[in-house]
C-alpha atoms as a PDB file:
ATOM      1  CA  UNK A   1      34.413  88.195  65.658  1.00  0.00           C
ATOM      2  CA  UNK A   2      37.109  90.628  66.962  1.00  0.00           C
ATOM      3  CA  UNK A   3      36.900  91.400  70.856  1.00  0.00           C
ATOM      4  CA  UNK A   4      36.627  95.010  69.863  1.00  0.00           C
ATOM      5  CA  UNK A   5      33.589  94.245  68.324  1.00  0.00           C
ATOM      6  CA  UNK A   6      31.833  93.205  71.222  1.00  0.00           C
ATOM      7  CA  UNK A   7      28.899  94.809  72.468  1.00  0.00           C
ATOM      8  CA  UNK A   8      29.211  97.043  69.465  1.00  0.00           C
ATOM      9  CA  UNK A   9      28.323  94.513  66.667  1.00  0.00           C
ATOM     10  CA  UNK A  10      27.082  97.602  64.349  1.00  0.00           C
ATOM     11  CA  UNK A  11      30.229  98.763  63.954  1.00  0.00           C
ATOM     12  CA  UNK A  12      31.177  95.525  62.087  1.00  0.00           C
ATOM     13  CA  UNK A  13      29.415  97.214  58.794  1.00  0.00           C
ATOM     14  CA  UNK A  14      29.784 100.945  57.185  1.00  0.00           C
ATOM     15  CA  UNK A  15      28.290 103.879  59.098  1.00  0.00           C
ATOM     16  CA  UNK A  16      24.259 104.084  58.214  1.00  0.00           C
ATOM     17  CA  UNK A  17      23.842 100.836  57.414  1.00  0.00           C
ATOM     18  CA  UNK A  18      19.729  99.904  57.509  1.00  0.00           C
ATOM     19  CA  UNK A  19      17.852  96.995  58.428  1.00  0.00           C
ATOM     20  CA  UNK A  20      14.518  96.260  55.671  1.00  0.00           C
ATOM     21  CA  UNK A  21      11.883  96.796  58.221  1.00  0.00           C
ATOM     22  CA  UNK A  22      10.410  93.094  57.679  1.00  0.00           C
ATOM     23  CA  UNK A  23      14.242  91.667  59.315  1.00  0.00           C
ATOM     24  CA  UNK A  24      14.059  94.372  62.084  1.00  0.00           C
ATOM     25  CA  UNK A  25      10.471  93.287  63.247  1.00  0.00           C
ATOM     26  CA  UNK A  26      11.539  89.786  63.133  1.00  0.00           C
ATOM     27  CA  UNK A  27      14.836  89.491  64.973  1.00  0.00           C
ATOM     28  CA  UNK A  28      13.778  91.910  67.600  1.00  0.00           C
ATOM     29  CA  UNK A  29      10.450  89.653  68.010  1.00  0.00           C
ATOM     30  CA  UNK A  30      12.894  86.929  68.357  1.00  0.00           C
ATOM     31  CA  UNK A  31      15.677  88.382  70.209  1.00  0.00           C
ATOM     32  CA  UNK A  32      15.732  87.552  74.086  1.00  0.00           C
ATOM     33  CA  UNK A  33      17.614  89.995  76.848  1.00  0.00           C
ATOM     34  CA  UNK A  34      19.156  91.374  73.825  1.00  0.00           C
ATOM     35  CA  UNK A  35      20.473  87.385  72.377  1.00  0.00           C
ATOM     36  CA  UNK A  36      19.013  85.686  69.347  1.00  0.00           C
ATOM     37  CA  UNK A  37      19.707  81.695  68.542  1.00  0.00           C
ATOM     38  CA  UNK A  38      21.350  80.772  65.729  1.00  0.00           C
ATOM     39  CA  UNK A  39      18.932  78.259  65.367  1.00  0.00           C
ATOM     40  CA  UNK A  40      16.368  80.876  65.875  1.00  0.00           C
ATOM     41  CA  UNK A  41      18.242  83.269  63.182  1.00  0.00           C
ATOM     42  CA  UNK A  42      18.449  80.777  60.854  1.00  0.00           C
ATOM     43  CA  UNK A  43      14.548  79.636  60.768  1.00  0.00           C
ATOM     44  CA  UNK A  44      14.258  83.871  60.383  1.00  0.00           C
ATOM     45  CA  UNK A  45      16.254  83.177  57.319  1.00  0.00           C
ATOM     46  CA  UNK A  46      14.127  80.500  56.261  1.00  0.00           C
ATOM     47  CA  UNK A  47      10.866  81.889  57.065  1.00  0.00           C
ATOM     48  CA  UNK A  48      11.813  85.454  55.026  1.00  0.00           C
ATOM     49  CA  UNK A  49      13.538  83.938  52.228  1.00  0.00           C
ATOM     50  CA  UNK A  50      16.673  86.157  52.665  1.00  0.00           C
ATOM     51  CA  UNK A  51      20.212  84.788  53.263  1.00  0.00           C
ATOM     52  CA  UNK A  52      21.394  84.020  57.057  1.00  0.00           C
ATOM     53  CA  UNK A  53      24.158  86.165  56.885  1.00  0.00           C
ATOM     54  CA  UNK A  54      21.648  89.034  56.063  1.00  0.00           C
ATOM     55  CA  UNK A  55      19.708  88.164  59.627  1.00  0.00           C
ATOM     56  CA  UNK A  56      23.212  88.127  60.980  1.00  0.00           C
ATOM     57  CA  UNK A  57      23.752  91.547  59.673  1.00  0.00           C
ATOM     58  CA  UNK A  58      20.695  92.575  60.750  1.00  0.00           C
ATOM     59  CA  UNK A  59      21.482  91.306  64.037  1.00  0.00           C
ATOM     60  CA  UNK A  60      24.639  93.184  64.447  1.00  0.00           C
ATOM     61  CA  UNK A  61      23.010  96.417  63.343  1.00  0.00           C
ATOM     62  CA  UNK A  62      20.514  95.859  65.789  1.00  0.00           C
ATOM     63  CA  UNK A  63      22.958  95.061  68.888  1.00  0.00           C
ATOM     64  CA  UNK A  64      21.394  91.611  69.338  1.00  0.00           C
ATOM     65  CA  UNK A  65      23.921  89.125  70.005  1.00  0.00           C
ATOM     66  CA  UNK A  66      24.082  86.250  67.815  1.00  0.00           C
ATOM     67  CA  UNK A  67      24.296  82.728  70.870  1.00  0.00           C
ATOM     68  CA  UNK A  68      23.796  79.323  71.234  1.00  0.00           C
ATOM     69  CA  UNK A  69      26.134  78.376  67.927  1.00  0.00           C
ATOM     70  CA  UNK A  70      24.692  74.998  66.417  1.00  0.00           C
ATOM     71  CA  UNK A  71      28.312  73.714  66.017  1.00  0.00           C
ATOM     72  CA  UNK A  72      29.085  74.013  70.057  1.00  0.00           C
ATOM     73  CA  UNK A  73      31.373  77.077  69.522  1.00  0.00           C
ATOM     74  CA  UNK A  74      29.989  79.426  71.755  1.00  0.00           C
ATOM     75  CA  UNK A  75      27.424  80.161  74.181  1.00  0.00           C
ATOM     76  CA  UNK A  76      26.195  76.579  75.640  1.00  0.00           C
ATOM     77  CA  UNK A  77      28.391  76.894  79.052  1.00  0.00           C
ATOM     78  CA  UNK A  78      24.578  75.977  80.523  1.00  0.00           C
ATOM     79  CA  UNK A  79      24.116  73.039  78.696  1.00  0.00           C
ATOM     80  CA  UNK A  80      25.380  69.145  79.540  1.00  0.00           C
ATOM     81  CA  UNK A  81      27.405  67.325  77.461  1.00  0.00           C
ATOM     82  CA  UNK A  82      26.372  64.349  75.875  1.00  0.00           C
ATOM     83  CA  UNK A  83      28.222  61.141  75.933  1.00  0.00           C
ATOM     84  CA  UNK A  84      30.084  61.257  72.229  1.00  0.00           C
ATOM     85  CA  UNK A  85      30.676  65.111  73.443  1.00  0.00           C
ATOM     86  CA  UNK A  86      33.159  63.169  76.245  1.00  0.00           C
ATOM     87  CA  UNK A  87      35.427  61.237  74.224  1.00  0.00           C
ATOM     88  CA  UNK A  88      38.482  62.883  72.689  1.00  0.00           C
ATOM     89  CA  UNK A  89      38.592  60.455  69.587  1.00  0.00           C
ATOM     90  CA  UNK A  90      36.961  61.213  66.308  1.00  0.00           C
ATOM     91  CA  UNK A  91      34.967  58.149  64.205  1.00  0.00           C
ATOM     92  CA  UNK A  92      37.019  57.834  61.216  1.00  0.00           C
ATOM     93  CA  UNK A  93      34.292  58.552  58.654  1.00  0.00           C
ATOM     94  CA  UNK A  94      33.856  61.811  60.162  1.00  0.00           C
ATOM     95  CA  UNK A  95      37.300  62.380  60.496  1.00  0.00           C
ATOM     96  CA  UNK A  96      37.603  61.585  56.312  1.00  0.00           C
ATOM     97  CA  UNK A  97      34.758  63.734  55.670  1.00  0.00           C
ATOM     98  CA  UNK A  98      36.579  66.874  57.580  1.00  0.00           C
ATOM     99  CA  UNK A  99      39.806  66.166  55.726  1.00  0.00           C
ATOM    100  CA  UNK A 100      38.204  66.279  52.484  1.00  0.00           C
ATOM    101  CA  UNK A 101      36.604  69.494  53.277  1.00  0.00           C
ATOM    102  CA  UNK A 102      39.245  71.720  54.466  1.00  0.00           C
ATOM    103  CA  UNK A 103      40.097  74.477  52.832  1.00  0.00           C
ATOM    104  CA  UNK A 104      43.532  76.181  54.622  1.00  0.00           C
ATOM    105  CA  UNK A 105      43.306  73.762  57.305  1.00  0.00           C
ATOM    106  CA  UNK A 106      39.848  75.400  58.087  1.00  0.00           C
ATOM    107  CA  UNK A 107      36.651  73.949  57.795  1.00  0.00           C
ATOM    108  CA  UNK A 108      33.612  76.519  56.214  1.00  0.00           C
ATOM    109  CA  UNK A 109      30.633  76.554  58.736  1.00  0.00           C
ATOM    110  CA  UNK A 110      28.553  75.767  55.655  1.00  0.00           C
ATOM    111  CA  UNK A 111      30.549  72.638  55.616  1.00  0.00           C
ATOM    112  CA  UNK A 112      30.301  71.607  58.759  1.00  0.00           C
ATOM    113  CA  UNK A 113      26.818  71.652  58.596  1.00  0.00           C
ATOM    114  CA  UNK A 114      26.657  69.706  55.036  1.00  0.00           C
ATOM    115  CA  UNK A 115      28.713  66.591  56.543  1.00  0.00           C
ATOM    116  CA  UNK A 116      26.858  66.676  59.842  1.00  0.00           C
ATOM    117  CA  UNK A 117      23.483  66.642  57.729  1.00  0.00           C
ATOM    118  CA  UNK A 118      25.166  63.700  55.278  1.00  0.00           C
ATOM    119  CA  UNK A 119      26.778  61.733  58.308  1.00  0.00           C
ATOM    120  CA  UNK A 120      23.481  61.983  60.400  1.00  0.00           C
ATOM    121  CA  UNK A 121      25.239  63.257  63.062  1.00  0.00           C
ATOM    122  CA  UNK A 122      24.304  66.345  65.691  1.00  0.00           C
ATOM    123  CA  UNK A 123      25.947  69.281  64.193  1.00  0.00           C
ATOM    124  CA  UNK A 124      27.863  70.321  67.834  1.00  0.00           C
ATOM    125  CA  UNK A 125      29.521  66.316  66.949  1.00  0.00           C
ATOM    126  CA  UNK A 126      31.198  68.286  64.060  1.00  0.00           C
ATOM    127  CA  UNK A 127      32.357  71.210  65.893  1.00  0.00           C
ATOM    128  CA  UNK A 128      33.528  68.822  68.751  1.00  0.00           C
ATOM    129  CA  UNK A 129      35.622  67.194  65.770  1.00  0.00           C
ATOM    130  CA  UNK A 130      36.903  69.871  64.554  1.00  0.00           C
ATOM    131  CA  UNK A 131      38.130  70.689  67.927  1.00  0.00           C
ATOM    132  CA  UNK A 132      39.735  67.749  68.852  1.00  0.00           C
ATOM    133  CA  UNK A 133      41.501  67.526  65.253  1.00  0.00           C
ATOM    134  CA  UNK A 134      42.532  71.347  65.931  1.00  0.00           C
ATOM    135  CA  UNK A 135      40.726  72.777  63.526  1.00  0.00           C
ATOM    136  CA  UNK A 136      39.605  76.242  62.817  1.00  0.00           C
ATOM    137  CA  UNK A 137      36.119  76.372  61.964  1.00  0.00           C
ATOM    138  CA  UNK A 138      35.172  79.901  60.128  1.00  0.00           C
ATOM    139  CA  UNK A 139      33.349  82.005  57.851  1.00  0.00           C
ATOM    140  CA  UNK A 140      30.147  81.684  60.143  1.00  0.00           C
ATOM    141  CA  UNK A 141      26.886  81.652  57.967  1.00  0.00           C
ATOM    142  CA  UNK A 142      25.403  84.273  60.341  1.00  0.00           C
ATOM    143  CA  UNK A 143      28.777  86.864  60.347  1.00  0.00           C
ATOM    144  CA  UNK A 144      29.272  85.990  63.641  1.00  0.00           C
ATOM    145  CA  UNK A 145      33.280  84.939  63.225  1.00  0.00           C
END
C-alpha cells in the first residue's frame, strides 16, 4: 500500500464507496483499537462467504487497519522468532517451489499460501523465503499491498 494511503485507507477506492451492512457489523465486531488480523479477516471471509479482498475493502472503507500479515510482512515487531525464522538459508524444496511460482520475479500472496499449505510449512517460513531469495511478494489477498 502507498504511504499516502496510510491512515486514510478509504481513499484507496472511488468516492461513496459502501460497505453491505452484514461486512460492516463483522469487521468492526472484529476490529481491535482500530486493527483487524488477517487471520481474523480472512475467517470473516470464510464465515460470510464473500471474497477476502472484499473484507479488505471493507476494511479500508472502514479505516480499520489490516495487521498481523500471515506471511511475516508486517506488523509482528512483538512477536519472537522461531528457530527456522533465524537462518538465512532456504530448504531447497521450498526454494524450487518459489521458483516455479514466480510470476515477474514476484511471488502472488495466493501463492505463497498454496506452497506453504502443500510443503506443510508455517506460512511466515514462505515470506521469510521470499525474503531471503529477494523476492517481492504482492497482490495481497486482503488489498493490503
Amino acid at each position: 500500500m502507498p504511504r499516502e494511503y496510510k491512515g486514510h485507507y478509504n481513499r484507496k477506492h472511488p468516492p461513496g464507496t459502501r460497505v453491505a451492512p452484514r461486512l460492516e457489523i463483522a469487521v468492526k465486531a472484529a476490529a481491535a483499537r482500530g486493527r483487524i488480523s488477517c487471520k481474523t479477516a480472512n475467517a470473516i471471509a470464510g464465515d460470510l462467504g464473500v471474497t477476502p479482498l472484499e473484507v479488505g475493502q471493507a476494511a479500508d472503507i472502514l479505516e480499520v487497519s489490516i495487521s498481523q500479515c500471515q506471511l511475516g510482512l508486517f506488523s509482528h515487531a512483538d512477536d519472537k522468532p522461531d528457530k527456522s525464522e533465524t537462518s538465512d538459508t532456504v530448504e531447497p524444496h521450498l526454494m524450487r517451489s518459489i521458483v516455479g511460482a514466480l510470476a515477474e520475479n514476484r511471488m502472488r500472496c495466493a501463492d505463497a499460501w498454496r506452497i506453504a499449505d502443500e510443503s506443510g510449512v508455517n506460512r511466515r517460513e514462505i515470506g521469510r523465503a521470499c525474503q531471503i531469495m529477494n523476492i517481492k511478494i504482492s497482490r495481497c489477498q486482503l488489498g493490503a499491498f
